[in-house]
C-alpha atoms as a PDB file:
ATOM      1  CA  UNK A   1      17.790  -8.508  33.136  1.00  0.00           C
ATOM      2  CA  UNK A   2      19.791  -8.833  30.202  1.00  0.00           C
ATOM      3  CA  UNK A   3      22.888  -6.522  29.296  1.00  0.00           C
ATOM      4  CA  UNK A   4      22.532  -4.813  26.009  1.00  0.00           C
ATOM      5  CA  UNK A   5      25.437  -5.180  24.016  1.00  0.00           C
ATOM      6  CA  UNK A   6      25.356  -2.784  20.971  1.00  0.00           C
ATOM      7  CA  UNK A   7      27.567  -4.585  18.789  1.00  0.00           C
ATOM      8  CA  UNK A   8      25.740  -7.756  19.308  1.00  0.00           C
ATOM      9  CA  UNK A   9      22.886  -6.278  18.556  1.00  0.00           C
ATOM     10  CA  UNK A  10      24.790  -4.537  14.886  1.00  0.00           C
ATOM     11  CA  UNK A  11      25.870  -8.155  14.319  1.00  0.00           C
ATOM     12  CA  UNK A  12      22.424  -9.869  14.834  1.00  0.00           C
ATOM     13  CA  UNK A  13      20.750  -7.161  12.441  1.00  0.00           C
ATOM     14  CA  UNK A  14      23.516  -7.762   9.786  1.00  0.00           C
ATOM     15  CA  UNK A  15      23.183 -11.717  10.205  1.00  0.00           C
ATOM     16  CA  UNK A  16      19.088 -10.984   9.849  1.00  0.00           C
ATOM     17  CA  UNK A  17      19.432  -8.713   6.503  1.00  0.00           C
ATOM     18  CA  UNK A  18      21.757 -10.990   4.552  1.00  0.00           C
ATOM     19  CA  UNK A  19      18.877 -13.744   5.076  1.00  0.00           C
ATOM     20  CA  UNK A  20      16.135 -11.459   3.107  1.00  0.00           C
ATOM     21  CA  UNK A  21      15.654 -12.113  -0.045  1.00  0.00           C
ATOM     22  CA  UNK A  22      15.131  -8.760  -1.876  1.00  0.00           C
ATOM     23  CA  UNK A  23      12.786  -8.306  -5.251  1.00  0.00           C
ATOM     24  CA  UNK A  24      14.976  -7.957  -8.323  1.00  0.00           C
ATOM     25  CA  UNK A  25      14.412  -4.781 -10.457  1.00  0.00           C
ATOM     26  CA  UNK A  26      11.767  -5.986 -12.468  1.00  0.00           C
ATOM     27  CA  UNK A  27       9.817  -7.830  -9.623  1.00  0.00           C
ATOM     28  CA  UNK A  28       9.594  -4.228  -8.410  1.00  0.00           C
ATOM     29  CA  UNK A  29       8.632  -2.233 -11.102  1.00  0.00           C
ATOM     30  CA  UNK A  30       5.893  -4.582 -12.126  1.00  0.00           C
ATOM     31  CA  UNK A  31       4.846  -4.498  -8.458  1.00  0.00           C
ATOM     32  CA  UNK A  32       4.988  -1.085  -8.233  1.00  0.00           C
ATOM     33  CA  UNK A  33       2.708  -0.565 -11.666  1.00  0.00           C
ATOM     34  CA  UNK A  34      -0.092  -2.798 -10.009  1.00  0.00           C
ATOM     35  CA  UNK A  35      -0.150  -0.696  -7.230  1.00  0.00           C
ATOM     36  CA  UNK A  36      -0.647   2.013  -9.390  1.00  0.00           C
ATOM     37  CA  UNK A  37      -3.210   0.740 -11.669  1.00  0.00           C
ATOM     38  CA  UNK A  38      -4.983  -0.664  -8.837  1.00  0.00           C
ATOM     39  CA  UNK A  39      -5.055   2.333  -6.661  1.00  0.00           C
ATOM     40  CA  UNK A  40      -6.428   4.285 -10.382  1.00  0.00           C
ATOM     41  CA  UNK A  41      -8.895   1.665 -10.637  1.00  0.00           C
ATOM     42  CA  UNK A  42      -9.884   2.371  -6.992  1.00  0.00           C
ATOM     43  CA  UNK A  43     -10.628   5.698  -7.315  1.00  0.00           C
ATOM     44  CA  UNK A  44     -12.393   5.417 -10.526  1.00  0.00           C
ATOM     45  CA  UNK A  45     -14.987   3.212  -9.156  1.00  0.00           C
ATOM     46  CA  UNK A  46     -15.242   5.499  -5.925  1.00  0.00           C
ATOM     47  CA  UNK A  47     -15.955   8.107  -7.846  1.00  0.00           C
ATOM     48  CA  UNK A  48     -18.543   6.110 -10.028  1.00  0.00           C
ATOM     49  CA  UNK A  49     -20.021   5.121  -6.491  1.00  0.00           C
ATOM     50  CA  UNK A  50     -20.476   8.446  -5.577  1.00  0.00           C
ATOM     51  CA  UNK A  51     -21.853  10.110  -8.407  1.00  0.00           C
ATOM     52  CA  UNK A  52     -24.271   7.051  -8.775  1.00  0.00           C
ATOM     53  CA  UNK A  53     -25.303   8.072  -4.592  1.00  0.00           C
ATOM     54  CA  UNK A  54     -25.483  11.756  -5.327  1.00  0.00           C
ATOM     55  CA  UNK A  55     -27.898  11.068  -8.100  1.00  0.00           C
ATOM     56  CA  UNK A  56     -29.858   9.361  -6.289  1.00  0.00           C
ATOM     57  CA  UNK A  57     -29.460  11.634  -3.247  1.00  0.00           C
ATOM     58  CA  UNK A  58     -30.871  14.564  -5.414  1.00  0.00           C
ATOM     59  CA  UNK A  59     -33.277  12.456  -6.944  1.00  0.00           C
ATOM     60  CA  UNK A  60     -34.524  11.071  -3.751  1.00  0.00           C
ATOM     61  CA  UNK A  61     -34.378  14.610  -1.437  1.00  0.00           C
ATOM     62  CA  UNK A  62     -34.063  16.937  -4.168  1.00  0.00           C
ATOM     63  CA  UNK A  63     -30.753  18.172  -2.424  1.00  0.00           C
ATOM     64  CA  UNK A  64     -27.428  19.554  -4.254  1.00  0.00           C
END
């Protein structure tokens, strides 16, 4: 079994994070205002969903 070697290991993650390439500013605002709007656009049509089902529901059963 292999001897773990701490500063190997710091050096290895160090070599590993200068390969990333990280989003620029505006790559991550834009990403982070789809998110957004998607996630809005989510819950608008679940809640469209289920007031469509509930209508139905009350329609159907008479319940609620």
């Amino acid at each position: 079994m292999a001897k773990f070697d701490p500063a190997q290991h710091v050096r290895d993650v160090r070599s590993e994070v200068a390969k990333v390439t990280w989003p620029s500013r505006k790559e991550t605002l834009i990403t982070t205002g789809l998110v957004l709007a998607m996630s809005a656009l989510a819950a608008v049509f679940f809640l469209v969903a289920d007031q469509i089902i509930a209508f139905a529901m009350r329609g159907l059963f008479g319940l609620g």
